[in-house]
PDB file of N, CA and C in Angstrom:
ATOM      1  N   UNK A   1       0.818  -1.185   0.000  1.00  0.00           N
ATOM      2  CA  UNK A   1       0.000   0.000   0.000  1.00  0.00           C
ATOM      3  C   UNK A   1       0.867   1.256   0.000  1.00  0.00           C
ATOM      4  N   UNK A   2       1.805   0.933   0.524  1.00  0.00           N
ATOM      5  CA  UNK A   2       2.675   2.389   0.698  1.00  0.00           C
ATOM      6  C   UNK A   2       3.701   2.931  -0.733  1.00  0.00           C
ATOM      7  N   UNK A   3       3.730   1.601  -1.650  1.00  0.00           N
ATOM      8  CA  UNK A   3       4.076   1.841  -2.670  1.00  0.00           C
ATOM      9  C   UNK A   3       2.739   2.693  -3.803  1.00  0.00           C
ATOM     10  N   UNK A   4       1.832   1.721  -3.669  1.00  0.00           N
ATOM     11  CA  UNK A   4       1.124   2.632  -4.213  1.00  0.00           C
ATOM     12  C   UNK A   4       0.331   4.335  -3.941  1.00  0.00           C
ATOM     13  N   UNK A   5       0.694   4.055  -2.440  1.00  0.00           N
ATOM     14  CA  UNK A   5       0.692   5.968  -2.579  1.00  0.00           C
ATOM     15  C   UNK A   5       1.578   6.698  -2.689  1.00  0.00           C
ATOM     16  N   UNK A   6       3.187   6.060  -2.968  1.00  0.00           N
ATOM     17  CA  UNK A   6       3.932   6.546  -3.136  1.00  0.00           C
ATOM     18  C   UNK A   6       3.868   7.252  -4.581  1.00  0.00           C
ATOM     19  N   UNK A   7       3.511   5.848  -5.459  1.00  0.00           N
ATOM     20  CA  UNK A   7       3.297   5.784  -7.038  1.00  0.00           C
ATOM     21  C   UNK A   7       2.025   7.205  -7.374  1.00  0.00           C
ATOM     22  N   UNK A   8       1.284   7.603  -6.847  1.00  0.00           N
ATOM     23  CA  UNK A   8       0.141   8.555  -6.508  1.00  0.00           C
ATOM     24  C   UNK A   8       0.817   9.730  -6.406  1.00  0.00           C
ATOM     25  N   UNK A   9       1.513   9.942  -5.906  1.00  0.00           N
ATOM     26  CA  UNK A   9       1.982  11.126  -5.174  1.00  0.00           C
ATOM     27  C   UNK A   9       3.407  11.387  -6.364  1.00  0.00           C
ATOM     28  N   UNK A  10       3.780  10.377  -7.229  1.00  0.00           N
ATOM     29  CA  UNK A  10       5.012  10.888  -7.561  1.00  0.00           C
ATOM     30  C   UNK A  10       4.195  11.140  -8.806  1.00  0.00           C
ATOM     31  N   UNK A  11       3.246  11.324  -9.745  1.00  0.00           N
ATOM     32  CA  UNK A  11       2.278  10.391 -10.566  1.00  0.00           C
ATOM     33  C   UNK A  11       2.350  12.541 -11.230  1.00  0.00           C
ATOM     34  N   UNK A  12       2.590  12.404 -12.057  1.00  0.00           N
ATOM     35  CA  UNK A  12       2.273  14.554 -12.952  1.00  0.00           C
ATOM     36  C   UNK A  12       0.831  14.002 -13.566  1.00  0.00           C
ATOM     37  N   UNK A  13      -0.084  14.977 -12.827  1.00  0.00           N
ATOM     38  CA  UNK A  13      -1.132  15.596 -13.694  1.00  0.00           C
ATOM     39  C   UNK A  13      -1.683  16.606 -13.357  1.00  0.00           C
ATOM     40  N   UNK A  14      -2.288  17.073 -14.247  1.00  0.00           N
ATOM     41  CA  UNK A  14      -3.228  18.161 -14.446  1.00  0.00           C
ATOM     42  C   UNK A  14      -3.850  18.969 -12.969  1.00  0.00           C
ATOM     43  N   UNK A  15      -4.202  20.315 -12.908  1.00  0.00           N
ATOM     44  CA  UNK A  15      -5.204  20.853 -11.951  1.00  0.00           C
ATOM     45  C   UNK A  15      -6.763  19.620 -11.668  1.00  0.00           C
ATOM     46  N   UNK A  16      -6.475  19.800 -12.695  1.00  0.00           N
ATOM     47  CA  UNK A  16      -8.196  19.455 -13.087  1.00  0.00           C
ATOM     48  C   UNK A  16      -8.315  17.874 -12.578  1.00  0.00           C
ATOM     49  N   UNK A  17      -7.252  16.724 -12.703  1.00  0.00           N
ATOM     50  CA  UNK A  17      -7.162  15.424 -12.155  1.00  0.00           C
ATOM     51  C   UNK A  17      -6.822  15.552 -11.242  1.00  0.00           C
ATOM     52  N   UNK A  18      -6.157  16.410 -10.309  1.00  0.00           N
ATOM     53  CA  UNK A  18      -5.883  16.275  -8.507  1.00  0.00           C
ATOM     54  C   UNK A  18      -7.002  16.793  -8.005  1.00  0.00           C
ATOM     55  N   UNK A  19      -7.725  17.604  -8.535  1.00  0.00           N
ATOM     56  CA  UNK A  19      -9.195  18.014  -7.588  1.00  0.00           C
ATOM     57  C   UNK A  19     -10.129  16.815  -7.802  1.00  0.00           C
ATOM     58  N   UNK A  20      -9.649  16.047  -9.344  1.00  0.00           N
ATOM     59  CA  UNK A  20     -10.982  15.202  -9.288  1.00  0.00           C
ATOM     60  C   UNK A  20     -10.352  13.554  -8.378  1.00  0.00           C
ATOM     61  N   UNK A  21      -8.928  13.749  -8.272  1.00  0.00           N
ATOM     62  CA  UNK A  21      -8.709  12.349  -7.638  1.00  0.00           C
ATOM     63  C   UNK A  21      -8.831  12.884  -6.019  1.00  0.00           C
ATOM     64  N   UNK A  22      -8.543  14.364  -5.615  1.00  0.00           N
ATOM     65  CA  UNK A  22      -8.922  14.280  -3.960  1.00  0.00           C
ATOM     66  C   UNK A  22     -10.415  14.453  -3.876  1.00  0.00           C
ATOM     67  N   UNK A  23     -11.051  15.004  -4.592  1.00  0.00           N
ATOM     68  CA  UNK A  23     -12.463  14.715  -4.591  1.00  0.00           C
ATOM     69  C   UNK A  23     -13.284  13.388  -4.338  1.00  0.00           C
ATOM     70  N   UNK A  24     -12.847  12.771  -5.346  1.00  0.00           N
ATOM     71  CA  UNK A  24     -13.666  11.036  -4.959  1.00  0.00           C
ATOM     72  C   UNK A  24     -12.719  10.433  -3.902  1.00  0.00           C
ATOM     73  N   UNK A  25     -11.429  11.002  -3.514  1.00  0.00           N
ATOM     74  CA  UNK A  25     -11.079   9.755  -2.332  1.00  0.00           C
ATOM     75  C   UNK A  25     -11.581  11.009  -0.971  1.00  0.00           C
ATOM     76  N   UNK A  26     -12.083  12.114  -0.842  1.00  0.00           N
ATOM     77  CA  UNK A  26     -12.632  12.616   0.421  1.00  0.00           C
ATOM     78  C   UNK A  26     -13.953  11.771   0.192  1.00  0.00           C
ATOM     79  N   UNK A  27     -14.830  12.116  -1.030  1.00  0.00           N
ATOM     80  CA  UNK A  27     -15.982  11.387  -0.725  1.00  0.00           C
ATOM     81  C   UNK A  27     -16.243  10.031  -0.195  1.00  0.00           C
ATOM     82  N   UNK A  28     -15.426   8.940  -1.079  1.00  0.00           N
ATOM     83  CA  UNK A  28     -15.242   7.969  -0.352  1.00  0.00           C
ATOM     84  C   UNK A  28     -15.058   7.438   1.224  1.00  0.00           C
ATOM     85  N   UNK A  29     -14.435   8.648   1.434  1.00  0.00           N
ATOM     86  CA  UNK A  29     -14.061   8.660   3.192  1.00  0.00           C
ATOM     87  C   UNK A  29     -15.293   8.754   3.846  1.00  0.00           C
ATOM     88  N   UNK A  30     -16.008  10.091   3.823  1.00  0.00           N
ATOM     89  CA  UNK A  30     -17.064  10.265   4.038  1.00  0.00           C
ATOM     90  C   UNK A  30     -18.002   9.401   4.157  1.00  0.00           C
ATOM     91  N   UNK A  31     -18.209   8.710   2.730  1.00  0.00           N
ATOM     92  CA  UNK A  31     -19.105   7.684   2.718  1.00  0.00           C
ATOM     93  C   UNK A  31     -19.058   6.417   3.239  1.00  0.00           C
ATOM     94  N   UNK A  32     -17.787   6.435   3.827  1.00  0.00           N
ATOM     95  CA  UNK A  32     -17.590   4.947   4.566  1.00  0.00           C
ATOM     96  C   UNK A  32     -17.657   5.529   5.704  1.00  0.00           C
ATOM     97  N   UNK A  33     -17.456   6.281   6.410  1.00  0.00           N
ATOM     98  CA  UNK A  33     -18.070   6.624   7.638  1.00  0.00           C
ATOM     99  C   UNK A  33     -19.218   6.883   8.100  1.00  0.00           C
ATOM    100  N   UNK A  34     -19.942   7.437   6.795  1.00  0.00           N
ATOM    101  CA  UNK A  34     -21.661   7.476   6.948  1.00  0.00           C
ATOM    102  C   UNK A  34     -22.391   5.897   7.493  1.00  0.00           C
ATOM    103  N   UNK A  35     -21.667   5.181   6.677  1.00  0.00           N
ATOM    104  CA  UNK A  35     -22.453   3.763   6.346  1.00  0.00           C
ATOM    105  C   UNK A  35     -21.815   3.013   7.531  1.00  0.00           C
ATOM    106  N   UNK A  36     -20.544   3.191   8.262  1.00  0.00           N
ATOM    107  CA  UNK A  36     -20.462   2.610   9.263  1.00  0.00           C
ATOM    108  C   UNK A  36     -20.966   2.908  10.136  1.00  0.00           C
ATOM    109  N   UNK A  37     -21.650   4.525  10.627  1.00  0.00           N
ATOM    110  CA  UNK A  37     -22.149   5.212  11.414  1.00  0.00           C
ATOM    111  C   UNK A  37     -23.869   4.856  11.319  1.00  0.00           C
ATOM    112  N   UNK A  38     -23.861   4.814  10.189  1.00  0.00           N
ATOM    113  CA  UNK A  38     -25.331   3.937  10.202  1.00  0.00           C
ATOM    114  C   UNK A  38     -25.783   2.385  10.414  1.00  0.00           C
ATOM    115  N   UNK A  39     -24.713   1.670  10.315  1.00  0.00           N
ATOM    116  CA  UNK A  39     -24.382   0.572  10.896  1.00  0.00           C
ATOM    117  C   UNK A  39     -24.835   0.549  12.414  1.00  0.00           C
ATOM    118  N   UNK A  40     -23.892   1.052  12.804  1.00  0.00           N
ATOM    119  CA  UNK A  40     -23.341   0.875  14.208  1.00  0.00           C
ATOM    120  C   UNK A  40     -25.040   1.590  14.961  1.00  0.00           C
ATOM    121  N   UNK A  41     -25.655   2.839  14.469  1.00  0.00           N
ATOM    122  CA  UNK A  41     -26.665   3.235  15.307  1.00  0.00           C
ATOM    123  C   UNK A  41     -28.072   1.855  15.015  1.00  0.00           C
ATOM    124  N   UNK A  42     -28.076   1.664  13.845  1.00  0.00           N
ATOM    125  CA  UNK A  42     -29.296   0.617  13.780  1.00  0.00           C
ATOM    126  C   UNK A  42     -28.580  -1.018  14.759  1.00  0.00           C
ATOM    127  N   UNK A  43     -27.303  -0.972  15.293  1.00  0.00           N
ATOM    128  CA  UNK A  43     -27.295  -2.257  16.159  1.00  0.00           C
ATOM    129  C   UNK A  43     -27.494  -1.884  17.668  1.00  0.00           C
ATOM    130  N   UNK A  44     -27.282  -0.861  18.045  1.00  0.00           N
ATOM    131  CA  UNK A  44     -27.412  -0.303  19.256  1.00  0.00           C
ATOM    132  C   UNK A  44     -29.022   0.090  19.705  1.00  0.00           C
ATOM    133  N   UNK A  45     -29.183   0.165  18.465  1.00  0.00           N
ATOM    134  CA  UNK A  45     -31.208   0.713  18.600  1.00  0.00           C
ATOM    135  C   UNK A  45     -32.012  -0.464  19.170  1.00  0.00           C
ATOM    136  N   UNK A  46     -32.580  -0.288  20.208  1.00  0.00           N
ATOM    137  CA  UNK A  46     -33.705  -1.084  20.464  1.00  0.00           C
ATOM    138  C   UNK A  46     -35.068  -0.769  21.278  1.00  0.00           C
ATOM    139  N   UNK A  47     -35.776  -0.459  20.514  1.00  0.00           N
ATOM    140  CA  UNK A  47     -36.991  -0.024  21.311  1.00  0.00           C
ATOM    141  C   UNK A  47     -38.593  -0.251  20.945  1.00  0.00           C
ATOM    142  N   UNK A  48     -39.583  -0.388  21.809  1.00  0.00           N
ATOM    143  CA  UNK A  48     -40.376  -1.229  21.728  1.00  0.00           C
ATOM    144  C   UNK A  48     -40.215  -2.281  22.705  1.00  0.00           C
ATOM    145  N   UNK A  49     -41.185  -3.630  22.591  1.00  0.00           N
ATOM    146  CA  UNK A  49     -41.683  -4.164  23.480  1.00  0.00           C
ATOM    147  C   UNK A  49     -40.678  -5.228  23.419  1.00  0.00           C
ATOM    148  N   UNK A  50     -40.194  -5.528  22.393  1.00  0.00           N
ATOM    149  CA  UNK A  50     -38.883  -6.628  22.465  1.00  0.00           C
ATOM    150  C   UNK A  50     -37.157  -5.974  22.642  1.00  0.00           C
ATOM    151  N   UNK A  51     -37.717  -4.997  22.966  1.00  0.00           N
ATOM    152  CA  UNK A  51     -36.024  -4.291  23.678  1.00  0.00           C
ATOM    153  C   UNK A  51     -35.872  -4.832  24.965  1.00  0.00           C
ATOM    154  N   UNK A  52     -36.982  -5.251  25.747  1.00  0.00           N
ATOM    155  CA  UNK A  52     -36.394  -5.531  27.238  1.00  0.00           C
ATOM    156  C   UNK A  52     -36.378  -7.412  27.409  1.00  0.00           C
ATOM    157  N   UNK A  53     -35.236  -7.819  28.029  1.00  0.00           N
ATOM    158  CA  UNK A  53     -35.753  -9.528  28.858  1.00  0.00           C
ATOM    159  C   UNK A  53     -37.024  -9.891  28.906  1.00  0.00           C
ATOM    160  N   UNK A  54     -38.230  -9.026  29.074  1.00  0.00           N
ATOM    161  CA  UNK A  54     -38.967  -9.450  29.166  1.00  0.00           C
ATOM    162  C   UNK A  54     -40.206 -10.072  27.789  1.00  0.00           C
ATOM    163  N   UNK A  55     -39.546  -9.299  26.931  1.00  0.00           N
ATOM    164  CA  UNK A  55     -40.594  -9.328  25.441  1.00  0.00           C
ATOM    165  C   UNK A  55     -39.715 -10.361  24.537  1.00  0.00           C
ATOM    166  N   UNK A  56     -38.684 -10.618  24.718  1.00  0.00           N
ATOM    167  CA  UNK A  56     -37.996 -11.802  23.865  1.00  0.00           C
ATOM    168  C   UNK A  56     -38.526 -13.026  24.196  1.00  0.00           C
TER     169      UNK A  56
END
């Protein structure tokens, strides 16, 4: 992995291809944190009558 961001970083292009390659890898970030963050709140959620020992 460290080669290939090396290979990235040594890599000549354009204005126009570094806004569009940090563009989709912020979004990407983003979006994997959304979806883990939405993960993680729908396993922690429980409410209603089968949230407690007693309704299972």
């Amino acid at each position: 992995m460290h080669k290939q961001i090396s290979n990235l970083f040594n890599k000549e292009m354009s204005r126009k291809e570094f806004l569009a390659t940090t563009g989709l890898g912020l979004a990407s970030i983003l979006g994997f944190s959304s979806v883990i963050k939405l993960l993680s709140s729908k396993s922690n959620r429980a409410n209603g009558y089968g949230s407690s020992p007693y309704g299972r």
